[in-house]
N, C-alpha and C. Protein backbone atom coordinates (compact mmCIF):
# COMPACT_ATOMS: atom_id res chain seq x y z
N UNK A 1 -8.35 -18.20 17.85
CA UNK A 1 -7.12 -17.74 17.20
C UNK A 1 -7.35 -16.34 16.66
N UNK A 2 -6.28 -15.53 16.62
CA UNK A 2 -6.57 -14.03 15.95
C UNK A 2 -6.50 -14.32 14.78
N UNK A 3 -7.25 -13.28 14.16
CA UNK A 3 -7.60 -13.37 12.78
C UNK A 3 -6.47 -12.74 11.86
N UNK A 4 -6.40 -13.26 11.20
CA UNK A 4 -4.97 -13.20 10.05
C UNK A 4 -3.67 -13.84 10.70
N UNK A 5 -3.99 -14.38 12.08
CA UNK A 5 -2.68 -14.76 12.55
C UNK A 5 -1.84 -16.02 11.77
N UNK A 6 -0.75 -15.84 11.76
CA UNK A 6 0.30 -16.42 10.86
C UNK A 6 0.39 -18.71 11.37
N UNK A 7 0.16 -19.29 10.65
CA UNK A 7 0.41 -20.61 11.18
C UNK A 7 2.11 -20.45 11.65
N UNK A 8 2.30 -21.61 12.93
CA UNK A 8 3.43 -21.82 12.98
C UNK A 8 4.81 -22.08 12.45
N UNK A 9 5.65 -21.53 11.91
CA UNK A 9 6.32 -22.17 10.90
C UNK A 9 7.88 -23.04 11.26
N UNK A 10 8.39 -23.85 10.49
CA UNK A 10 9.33 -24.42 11.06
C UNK A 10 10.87 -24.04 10.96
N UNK A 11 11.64 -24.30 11.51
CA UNK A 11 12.58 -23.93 11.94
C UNK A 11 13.44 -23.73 9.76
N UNK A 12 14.49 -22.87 9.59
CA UNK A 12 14.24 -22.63 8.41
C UNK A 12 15.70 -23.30 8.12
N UNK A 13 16.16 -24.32 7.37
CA UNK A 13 17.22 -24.93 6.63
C UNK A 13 18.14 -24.33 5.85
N UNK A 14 19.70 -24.04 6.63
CA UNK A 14 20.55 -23.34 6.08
C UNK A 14 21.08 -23.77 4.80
N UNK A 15 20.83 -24.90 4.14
CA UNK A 15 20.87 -25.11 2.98
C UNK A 15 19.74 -25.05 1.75
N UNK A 16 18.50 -24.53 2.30
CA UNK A 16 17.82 -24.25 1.36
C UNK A 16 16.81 -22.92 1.55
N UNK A 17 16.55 -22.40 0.25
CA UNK A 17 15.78 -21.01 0.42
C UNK A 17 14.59 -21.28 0.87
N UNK A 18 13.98 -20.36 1.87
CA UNK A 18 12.72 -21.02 2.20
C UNK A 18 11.98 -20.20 0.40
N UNK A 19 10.37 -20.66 0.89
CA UNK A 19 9.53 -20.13 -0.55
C UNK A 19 9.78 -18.91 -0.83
N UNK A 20 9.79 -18.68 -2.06
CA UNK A 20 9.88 -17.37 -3.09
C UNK A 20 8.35 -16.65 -2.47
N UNK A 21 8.11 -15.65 -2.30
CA UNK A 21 7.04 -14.87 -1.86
C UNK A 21 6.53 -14.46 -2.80
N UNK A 22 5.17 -14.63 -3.04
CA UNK A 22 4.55 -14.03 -4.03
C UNK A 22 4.37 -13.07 -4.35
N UNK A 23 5.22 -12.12 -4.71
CA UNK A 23 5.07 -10.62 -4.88
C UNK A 23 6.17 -10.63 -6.36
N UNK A 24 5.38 -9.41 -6.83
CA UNK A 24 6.38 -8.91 -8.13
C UNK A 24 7.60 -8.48 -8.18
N UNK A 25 8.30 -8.43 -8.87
CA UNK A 25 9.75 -7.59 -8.94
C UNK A 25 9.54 -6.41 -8.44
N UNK A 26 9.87 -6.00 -7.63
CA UNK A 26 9.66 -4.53 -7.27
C UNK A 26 10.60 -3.45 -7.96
N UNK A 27 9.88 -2.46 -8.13
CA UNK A 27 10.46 -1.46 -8.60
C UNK A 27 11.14 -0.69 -7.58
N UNK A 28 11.69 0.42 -7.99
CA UNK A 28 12.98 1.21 -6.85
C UNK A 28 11.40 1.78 -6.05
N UNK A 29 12.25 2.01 -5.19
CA UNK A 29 11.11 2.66 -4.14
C UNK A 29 10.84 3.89 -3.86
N UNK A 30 9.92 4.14 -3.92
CA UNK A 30 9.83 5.82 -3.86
C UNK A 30 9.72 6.41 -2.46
N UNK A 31 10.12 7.57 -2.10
CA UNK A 31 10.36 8.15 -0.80
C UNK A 31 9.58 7.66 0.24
N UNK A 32 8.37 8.02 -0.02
CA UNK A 32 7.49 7.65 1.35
C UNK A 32 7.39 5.77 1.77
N UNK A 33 7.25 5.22 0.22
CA UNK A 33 7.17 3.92 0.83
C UNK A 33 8.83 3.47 1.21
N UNK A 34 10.20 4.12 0.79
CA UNK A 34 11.36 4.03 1.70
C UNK A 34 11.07 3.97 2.94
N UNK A 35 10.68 5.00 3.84
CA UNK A 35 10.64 5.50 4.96
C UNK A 35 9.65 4.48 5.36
N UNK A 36 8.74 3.85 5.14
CA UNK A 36 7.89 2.91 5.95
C UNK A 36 8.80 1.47 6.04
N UNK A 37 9.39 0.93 4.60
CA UNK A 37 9.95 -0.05 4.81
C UNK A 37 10.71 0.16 5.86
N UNK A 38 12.04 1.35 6.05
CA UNK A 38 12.79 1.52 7.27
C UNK A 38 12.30 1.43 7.87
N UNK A 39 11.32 1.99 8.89
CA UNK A 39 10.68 1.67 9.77
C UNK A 39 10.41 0.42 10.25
N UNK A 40 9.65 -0.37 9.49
CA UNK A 40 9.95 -1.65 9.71
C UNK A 40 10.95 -2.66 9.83
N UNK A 41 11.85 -2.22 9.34
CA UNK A 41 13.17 -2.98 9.52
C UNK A 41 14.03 -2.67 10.77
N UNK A 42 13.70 -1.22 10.86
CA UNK A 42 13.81 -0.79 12.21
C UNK A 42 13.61 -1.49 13.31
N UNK A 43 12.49 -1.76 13.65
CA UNK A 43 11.54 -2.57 14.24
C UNK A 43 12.34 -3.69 14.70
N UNK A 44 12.57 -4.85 13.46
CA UNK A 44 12.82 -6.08 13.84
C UNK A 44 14.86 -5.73 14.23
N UNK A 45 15.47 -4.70 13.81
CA UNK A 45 16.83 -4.34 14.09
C UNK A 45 16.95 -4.28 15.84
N UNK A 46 16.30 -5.06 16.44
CA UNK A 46 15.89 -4.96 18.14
C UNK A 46 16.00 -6.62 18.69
N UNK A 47 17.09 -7.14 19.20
CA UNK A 47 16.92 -8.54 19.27
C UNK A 47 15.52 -8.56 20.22
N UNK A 48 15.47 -7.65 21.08
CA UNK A 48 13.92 -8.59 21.89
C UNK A 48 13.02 -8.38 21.50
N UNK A 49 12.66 -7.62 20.45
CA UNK A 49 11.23 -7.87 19.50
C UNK A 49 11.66 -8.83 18.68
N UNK A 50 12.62 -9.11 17.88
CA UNK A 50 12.86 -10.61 17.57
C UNK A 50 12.78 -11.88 18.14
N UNK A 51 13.08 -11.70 19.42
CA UNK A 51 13.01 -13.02 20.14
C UNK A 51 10.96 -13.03 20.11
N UNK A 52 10.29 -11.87 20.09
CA UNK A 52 9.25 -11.60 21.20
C UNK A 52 8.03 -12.37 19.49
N UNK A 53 8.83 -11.57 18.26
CA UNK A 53 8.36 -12.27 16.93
C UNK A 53 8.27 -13.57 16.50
N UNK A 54 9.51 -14.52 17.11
CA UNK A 54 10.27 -15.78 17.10
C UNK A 54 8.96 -16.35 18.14
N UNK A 55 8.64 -15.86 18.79
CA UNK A 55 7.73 -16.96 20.22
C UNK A 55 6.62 -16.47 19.54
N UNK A 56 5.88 -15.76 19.10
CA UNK A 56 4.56 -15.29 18.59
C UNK A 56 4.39 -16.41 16.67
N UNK A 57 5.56 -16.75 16.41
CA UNK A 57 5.32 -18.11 15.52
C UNK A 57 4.86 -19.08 15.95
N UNK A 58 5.26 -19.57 17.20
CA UNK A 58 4.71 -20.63 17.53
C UNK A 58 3.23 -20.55 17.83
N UNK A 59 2.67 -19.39 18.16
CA UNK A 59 1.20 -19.27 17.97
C UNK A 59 0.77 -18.22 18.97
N UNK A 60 -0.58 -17.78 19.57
CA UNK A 60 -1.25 -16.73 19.60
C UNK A 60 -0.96 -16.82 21.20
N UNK A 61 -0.47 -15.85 22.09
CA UNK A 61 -0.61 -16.17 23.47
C UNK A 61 -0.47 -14.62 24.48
N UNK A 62 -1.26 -14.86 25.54
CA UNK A 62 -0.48 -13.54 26.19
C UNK A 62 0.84 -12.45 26.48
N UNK A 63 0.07 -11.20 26.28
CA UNK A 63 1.54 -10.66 27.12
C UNK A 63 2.31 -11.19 28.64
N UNK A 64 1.69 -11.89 29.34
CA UNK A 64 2.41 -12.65 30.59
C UNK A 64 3.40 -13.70 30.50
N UNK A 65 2.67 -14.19 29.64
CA UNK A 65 3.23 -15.94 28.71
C UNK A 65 4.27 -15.27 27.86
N UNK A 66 4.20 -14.16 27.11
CA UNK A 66 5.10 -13.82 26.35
C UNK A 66 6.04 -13.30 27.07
N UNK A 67 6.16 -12.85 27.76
CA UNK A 67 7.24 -12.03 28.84
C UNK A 67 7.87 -12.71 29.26
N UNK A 68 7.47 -14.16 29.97
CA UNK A 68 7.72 -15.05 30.89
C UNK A 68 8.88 -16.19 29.33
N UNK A 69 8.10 -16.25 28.30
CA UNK A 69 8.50 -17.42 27.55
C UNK A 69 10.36 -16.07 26.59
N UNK A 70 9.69 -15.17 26.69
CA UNK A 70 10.96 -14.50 26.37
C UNK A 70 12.01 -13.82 27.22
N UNK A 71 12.16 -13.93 28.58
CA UNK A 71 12.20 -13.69 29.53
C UNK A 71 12.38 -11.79 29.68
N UNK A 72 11.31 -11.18 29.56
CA UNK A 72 11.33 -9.92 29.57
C UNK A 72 10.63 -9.73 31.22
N UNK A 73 10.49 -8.23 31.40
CA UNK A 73 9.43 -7.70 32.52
C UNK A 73 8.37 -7.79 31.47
N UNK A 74 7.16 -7.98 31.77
CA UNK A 74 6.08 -7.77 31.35
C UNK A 74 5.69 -6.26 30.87
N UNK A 75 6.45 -5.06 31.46
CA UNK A 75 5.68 -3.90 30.94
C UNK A 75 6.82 -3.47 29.87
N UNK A 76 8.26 -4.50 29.36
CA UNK A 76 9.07 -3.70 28.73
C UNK A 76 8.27 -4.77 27.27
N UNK A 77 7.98 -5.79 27.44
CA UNK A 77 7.08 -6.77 26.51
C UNK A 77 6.37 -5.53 25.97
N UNK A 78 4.91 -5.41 27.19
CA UNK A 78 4.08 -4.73 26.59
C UNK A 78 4.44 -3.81 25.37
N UNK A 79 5.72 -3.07 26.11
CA UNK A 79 5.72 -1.74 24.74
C UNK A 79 6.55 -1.88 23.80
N UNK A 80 7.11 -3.71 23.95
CA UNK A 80 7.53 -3.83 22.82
C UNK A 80 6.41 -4.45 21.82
N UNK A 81 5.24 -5.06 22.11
CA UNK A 81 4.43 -5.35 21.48
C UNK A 81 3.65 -4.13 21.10
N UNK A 82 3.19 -3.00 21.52
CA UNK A 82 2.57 -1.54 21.53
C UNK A 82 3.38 -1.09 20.20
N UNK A 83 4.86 -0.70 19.95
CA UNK A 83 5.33 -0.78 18.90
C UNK A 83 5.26 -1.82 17.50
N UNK A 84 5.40 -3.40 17.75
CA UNK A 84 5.21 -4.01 16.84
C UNK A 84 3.56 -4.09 16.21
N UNK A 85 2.98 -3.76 17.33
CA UNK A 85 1.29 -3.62 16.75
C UNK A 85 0.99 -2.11 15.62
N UNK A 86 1.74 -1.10 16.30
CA UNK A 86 1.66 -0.31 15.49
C UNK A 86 2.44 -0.22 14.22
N UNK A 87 3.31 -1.29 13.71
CA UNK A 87 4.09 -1.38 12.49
C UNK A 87 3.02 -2.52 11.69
N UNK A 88 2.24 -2.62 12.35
CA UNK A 88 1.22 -3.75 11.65
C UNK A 88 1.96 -5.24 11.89
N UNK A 89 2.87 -5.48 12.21
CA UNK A 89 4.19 -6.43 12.30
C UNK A 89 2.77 -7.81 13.40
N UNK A 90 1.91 -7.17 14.69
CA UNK A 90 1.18 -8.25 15.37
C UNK A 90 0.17 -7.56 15.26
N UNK A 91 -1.00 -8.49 15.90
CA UNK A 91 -2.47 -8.01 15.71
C UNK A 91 -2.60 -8.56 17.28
N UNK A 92 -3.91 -7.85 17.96
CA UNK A 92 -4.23 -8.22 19.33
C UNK A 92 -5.64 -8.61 19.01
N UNK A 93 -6.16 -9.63 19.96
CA UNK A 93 -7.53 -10.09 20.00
C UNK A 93 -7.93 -10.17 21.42
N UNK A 94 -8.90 -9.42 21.58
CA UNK A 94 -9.42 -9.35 23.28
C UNK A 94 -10.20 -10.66 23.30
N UNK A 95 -9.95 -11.85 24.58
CA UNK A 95 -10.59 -13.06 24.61
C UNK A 95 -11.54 -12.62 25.85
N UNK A 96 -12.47 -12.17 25.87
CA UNK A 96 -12.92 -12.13 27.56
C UNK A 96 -11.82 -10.63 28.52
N UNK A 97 -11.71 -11.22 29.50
CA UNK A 97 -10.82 -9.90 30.40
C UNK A 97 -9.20 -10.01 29.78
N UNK A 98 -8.86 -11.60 28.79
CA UNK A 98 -7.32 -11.27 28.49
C UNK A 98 -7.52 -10.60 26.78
N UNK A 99 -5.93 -10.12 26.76
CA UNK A 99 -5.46 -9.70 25.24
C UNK A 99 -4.79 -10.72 25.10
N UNK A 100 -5.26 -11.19 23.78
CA UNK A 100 -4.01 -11.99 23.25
C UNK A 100 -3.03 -11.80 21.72
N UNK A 101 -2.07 -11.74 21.63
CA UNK A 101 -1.16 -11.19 20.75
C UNK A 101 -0.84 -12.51 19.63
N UNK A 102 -0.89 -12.04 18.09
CA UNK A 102 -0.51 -13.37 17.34
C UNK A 102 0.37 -12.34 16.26
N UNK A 103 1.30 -13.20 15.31
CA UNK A 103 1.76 -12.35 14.07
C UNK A 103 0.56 -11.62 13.19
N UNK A 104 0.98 -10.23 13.09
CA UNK A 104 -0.21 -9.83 11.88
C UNK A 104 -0.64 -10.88 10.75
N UNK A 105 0.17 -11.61 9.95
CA UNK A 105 -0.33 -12.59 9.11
C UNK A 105 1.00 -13.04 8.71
N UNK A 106 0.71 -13.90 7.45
CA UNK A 106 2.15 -15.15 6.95
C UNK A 106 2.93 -14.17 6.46
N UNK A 107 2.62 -12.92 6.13
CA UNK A 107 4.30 -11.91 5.36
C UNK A 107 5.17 -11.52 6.75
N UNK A 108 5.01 -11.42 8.19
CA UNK A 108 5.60 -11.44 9.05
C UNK A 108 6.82 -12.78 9.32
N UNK A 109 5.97 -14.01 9.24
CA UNK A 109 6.33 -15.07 9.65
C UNK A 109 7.54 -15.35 8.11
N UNK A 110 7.58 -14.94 7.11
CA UNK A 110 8.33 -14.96 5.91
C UNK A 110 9.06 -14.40 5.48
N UNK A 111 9.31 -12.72 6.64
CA UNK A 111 9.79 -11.66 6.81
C UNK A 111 10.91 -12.42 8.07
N UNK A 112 10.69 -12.92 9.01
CA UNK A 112 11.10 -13.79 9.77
C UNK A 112 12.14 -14.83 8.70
N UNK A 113 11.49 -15.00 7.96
CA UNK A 113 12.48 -16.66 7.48
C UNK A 113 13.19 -16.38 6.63
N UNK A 114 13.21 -14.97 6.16
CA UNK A 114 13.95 -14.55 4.82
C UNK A 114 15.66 -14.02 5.67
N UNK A 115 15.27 -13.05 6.86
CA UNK A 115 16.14 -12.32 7.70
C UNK A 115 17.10 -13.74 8.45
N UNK A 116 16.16 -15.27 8.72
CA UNK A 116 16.98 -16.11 9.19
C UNK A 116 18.00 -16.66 7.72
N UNK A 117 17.83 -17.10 7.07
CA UNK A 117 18.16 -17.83 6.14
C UNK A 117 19.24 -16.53 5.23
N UNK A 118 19.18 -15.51 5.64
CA UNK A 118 20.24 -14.61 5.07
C UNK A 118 20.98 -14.75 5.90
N UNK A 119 20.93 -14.75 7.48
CA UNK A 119 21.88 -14.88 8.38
C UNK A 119 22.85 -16.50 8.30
N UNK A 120 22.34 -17.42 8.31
CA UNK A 120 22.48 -18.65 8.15
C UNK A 120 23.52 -18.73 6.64
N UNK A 121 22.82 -18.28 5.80
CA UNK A 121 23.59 -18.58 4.25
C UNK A 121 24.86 -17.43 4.55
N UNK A 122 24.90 -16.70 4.93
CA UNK A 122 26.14 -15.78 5.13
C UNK A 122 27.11 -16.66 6.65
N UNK A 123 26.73 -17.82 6.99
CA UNK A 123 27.14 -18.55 8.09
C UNK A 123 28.01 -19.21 6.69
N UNK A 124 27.56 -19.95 6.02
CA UNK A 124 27.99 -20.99 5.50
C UNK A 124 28.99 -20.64 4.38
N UNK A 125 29.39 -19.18 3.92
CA UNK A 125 30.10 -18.75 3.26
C UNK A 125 31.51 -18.06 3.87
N UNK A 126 31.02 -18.71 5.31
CA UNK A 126 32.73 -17.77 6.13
C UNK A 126 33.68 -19.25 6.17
């Protein structure tokens, strides 16, 4: 398994918040760390790196498997994973001659469940 990779998590219940994240009240944000959060939000503002984030929960697997299980070409995968690796968003682990791709760690996979469960709770208020 890659290291820091995120456990699987389960599908997230439109009637309840998933966990409170352990982090502090944040204060307003100052310029530079603005511009990184955008960035990252950027990122997941792409349904097929979402879908490509969504299959990388279920656990650690190739770019072939990932292409194939999200139905991409394999080289538009690749550089969508080439981007999410460089947002820190996945981590790669060379097994032998394959790469294999997992979530950078559990603030991805919670970053994931926060973006579902806002979508979902704004379902249930129309």
């Amino acid at each position: 398994m890659v290291p820091g990779a995120a456990a699987p998590a389960s599908a997230v219940d439109a009637q309840s918040a998933p966990a409170a994240l352990d982090v502090p009240a944040a204060a307003a944000l100052d310029a530079a760390d603005a511009e990184r959060v955008a960035s990252t939000l950027q990122a997941l503002a792409t349904p097929s790196r979402l879908r490509i984030l969504s299959r990388l929960r279920q656990g650690p697997c190739t770019p072939k498997e990932l292409a194939a299980d999200v139905r991409m070409e394999q080289s538009s995968c690749s550089h969508q994973l080439r981007l999410l690796r460089n947002l820190g968003l996945v981590a790669r682990e060379r097994q032998g001659r394959s790469v294999v791709y997992a979530l950078y760690d559990d603030h991805v996979s919670a970053l994931l469940d926060q973006a579902v469960y806002h979508v979902a709770h704004l379902r249930v208020g129309d």
